[in-house]
N, C-alpha and C. Protein backbone atom coordinates (compact mmCIF):
# COMPACT_ATOMS: atom_id res chain seq x y z
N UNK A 1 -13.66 -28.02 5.19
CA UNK A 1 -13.67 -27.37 3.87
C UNK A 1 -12.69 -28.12 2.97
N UNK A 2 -13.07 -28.65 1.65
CA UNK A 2 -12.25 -29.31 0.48
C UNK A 2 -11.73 -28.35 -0.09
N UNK A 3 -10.59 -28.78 -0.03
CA UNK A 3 -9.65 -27.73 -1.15
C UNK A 3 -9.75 -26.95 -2.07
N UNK A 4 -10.88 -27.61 -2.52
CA UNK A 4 -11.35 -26.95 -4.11
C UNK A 4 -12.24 -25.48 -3.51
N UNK A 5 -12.91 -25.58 -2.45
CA UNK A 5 -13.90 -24.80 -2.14
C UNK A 5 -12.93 -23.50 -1.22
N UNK A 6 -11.68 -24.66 -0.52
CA UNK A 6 -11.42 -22.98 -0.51
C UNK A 6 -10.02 -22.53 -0.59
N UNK A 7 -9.96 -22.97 -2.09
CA UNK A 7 -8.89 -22.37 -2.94
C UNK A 7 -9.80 -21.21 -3.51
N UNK A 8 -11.24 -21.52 -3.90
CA UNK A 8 -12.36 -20.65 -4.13
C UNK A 8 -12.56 -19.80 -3.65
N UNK A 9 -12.65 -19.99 -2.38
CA UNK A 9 -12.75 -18.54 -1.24
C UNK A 9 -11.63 -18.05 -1.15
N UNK A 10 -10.43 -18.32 -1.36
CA UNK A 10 -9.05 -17.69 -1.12
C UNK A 10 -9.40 -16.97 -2.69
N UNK A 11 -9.82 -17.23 -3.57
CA UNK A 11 -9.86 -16.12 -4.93
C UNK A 11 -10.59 -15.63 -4.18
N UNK A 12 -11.81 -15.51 -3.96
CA UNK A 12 -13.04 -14.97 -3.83
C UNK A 12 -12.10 -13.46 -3.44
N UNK A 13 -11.75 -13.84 -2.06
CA UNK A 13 -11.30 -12.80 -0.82
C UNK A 13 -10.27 -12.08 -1.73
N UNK A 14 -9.23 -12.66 -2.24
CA UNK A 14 -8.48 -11.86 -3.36
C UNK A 14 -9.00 -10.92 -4.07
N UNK A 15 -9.61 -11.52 -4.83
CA UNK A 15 -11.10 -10.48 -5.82
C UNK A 15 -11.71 -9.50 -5.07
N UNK A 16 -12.28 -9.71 -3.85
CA UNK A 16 -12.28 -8.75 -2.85
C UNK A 16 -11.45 -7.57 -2.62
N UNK A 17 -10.42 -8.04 -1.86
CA UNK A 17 -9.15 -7.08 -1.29
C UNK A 17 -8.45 -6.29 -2.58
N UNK A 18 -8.74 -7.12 -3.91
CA UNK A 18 -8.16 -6.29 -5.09
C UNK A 18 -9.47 -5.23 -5.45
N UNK A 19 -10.46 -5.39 -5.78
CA UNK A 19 -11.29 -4.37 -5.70
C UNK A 19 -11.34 -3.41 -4.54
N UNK A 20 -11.26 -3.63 -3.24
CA UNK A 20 -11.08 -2.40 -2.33
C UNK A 20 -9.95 -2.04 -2.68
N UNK A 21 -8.52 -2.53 -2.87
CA UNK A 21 -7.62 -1.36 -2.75
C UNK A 21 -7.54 -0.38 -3.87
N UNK A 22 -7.94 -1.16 -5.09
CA UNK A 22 -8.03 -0.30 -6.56
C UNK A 22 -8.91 1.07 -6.31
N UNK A 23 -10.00 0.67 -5.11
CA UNK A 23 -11.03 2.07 -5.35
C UNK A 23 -10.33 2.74 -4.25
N UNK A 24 -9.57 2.36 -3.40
CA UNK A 24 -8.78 3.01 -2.17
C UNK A 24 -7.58 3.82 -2.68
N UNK A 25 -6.55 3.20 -4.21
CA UNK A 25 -5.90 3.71 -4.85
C UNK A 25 -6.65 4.92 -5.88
N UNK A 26 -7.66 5.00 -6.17
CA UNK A 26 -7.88 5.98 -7.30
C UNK A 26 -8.75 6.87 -6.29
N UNK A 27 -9.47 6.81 -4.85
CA UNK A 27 -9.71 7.75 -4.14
C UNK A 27 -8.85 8.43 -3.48
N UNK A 28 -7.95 7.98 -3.17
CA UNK A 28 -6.39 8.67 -2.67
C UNK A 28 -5.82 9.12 -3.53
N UNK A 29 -5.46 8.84 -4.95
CA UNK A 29 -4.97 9.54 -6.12
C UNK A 29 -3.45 8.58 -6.01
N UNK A 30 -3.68 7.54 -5.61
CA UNK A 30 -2.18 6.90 -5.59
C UNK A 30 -2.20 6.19 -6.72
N UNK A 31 -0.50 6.74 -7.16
CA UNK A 31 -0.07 5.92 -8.69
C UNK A 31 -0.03 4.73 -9.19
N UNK A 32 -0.25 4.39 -10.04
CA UNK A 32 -0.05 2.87 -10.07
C UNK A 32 1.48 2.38 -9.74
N UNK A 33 1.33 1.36 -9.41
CA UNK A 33 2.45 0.29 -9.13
C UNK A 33 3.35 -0.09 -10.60
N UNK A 34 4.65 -0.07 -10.10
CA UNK A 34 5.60 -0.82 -10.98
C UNK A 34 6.51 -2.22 -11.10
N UNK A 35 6.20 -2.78 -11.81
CA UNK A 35 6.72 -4.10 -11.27
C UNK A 35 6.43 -5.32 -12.15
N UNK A 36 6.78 -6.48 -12.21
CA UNK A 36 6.62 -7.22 -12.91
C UNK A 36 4.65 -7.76 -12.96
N UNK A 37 4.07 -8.06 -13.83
CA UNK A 37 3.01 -8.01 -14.10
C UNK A 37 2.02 -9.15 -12.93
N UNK A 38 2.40 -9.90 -12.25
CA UNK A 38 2.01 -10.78 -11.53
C UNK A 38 2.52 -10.32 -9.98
N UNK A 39 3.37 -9.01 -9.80
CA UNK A 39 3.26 -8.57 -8.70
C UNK A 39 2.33 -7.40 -8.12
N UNK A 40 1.64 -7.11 -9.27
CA UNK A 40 1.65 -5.13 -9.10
C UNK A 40 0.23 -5.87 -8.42
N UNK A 41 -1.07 -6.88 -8.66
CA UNK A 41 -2.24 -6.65 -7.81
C UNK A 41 -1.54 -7.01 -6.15
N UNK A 42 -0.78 -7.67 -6.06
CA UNK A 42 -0.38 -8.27 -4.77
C UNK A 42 0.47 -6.63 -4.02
N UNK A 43 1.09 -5.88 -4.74
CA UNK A 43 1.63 -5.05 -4.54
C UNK A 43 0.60 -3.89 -4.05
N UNK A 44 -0.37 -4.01 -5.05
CA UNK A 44 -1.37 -3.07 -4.34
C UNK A 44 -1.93 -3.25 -2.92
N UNK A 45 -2.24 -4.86 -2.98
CA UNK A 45 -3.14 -5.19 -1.94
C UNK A 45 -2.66 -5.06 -0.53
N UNK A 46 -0.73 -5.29 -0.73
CA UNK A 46 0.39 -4.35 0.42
C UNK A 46 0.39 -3.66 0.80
N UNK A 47 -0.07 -2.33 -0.41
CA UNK A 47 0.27 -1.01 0.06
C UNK A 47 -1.24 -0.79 0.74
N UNK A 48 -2.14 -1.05 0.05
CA UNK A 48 -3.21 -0.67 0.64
C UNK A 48 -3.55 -0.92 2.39
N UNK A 49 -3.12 -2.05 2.66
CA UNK A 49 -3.47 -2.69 4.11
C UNK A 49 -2.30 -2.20 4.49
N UNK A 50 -1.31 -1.65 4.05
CA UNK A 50 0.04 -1.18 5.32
C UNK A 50 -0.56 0.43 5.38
N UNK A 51 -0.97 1.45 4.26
CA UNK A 51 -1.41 2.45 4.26
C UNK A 51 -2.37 2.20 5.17
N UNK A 52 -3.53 1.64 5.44
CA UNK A 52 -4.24 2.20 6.21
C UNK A 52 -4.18 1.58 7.61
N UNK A 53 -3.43 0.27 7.77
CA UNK A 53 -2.83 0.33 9.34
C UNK A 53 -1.84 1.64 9.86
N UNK A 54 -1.32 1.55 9.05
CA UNK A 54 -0.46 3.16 9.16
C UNK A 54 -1.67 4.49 9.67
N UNK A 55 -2.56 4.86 9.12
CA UNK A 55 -3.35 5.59 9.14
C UNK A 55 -4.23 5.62 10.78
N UNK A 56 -4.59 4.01 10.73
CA UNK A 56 -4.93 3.83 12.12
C UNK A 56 -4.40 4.00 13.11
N UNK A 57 -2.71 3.28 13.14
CA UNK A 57 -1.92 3.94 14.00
C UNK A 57 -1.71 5.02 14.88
N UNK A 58 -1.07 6.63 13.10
CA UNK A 58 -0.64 7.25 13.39
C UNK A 58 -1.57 8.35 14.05
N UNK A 59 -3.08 8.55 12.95
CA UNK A 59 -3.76 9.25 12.81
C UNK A 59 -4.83 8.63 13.98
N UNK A 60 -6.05 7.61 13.41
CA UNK A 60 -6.82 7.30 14.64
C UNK A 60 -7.09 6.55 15.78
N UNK A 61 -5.44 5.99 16.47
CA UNK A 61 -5.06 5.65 17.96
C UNK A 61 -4.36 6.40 18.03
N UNK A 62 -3.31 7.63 17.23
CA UNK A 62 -2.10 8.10 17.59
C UNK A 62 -2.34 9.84 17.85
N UNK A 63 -0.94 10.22 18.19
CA UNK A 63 -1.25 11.65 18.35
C UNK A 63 -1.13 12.59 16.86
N UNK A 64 -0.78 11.72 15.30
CA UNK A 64 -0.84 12.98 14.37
C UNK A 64 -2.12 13.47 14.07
N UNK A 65 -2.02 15.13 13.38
CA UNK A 65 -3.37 15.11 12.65
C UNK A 65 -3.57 14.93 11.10
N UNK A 66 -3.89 15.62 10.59
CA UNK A 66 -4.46 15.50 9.07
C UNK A 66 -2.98 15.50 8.34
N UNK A 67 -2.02 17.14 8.45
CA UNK A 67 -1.46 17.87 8.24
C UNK A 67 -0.77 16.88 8.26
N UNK A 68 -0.20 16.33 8.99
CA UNK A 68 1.03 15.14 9.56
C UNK A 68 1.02 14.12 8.22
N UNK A 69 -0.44 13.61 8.28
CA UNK A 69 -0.64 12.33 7.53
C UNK A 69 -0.33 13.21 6.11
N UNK A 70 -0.91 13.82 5.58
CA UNK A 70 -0.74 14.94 4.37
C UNK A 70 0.66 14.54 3.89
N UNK A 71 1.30 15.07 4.47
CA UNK A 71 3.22 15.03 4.26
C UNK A 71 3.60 13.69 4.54
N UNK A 72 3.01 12.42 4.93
CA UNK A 72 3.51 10.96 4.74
C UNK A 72 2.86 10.18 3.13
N UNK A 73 1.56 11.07 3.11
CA UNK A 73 0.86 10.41 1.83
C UNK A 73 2.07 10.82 0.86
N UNK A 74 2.11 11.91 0.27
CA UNK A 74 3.15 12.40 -0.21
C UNK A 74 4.49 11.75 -0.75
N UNK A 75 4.94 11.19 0.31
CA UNK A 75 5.79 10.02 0.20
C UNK A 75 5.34 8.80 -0.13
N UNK A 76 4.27 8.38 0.72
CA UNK A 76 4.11 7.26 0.02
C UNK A 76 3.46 7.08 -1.66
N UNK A 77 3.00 8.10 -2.15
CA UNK A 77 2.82 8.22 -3.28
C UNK A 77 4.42 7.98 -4.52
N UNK A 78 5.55 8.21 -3.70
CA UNK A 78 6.15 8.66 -4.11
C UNK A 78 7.19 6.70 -4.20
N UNK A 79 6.72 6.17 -3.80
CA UNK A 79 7.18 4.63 -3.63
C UNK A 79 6.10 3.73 -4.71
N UNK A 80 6.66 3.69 -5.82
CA UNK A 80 6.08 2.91 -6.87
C UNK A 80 6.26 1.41 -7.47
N UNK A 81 7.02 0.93 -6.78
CA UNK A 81 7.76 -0.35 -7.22
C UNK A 81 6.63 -1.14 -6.18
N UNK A 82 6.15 -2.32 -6.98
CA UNK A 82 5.47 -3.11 -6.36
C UNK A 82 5.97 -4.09 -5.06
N UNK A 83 7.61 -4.69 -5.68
CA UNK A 83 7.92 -5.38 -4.82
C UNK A 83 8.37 -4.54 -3.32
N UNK A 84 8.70 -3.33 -3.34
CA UNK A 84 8.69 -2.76 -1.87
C UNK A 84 8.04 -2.71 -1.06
N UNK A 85 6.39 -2.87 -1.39
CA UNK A 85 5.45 -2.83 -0.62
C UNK A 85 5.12 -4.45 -0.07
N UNK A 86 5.48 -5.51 -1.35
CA UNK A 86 5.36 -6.17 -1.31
C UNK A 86 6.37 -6.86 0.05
N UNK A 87 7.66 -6.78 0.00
CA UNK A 87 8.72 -6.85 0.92
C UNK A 87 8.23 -5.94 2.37
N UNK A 88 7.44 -5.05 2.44
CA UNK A 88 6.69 -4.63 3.56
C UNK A 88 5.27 -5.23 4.07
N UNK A 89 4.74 -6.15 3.81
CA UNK A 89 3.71 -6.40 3.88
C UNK A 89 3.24 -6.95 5.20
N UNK A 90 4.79 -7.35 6.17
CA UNK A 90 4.23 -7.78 7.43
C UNK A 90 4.54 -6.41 8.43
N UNK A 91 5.12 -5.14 7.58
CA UNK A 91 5.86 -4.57 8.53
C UNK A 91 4.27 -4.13 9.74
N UNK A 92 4.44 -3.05 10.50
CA UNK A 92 3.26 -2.51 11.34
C UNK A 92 3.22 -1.00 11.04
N UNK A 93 1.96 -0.98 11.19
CA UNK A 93 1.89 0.42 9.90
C UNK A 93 1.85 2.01 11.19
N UNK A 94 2.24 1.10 12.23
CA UNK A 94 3.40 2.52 12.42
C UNK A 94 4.63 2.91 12.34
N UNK A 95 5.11 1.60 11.60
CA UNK A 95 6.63 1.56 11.22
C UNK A 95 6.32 1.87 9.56
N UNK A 96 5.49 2.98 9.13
CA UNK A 96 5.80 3.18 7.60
C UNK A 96 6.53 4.29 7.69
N UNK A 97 6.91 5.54 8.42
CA UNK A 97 7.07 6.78 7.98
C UNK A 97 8.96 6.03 8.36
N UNK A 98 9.21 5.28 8.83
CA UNK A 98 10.44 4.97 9.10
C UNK A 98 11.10 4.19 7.85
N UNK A 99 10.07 3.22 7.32
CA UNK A 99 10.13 2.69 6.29
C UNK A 99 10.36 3.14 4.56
N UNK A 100 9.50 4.57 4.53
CA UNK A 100 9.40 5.49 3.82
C UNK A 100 10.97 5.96 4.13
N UNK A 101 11.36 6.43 4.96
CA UNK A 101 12.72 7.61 4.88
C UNK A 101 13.29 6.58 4.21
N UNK A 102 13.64 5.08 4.72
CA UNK A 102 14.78 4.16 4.03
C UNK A 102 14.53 3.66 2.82
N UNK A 103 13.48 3.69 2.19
CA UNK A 103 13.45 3.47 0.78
C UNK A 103 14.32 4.40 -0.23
N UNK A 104 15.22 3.76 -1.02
CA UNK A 104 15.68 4.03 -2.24
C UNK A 104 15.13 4.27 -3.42
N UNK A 105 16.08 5.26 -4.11
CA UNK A 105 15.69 5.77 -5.50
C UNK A 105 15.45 4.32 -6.23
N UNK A 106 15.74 3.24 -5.86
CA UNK A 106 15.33 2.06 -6.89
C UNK A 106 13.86 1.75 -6.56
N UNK A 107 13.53 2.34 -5.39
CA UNK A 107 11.69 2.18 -5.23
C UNK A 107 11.22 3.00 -5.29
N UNK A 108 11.61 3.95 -5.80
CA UNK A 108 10.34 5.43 -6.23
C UNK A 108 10.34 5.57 -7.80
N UNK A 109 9.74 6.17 -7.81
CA UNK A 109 9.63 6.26 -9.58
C UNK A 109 10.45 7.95 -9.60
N UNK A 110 10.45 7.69 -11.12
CA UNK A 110 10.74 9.27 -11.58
C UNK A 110 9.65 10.46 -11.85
N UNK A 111 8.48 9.91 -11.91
CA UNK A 111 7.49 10.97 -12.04
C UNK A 111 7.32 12.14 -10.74
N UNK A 112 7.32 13.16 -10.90
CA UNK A 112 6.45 14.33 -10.15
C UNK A 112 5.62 13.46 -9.21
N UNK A 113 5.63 13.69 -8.12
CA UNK A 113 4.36 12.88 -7.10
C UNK A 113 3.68 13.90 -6.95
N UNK A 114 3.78 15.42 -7.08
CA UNK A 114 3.32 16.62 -6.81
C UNK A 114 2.67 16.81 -8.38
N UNK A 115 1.88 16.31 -8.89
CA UNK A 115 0.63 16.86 -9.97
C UNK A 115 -0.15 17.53 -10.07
């Protein structure tokens, strides 16, 4: 493969993974991202693939149920800064609810996560 073709497919797949997480963000009801303007799609595309390794993890290999996951969404709704997710992006998404407690007021926003 020549460079050109797949610098192409590396957009392509981008364009991809940014359209699934955008419809993965507005079916979950998760907020938009904050952050400098060239981080927030990359930021999404973080949260999205750590959210739902997380999900796989906890929920369908692990022992939580719904209720469990309920009260982690919550939080993670509540983490708005792009680059945090971004700075998480290799973590393993059964290391989010650990990840979540140690996040700082400089990575959550001020809005109500409860709307």
């Amino acid at each position: 493969m020549d460079t050109e073709s797949k610098e192409a497919w590396i957009a392509a797949k981008r364009a991809e993974e940014q359209q699934v997480a955008a419809e993965w963000a507005e079916q979950f009801d998760m907020p938009p991202l904050d952050g400098p303007e060239k981080a927030l799609a990359w930021g999404e595309r973080s949260r999205h693939q750590l959210v739902t390794a997380a999900y796989s993890a906890l929920v369908s290999e692990g022992t939580w149920d719904e209720a469990d996951w309920a009260v982690l969404e919550d939080k993670i709704r509540t983490v708005d800064r792009a680059g945090w997710w971004i700075d998480q992006r290799d973590a393993e998404g059964s290391d989010l609810p650990e990840l979540l407690d140690a996040a700082t007021s400089d990575d959550t926003g001020t809005e109500n996560p409860f709307r």
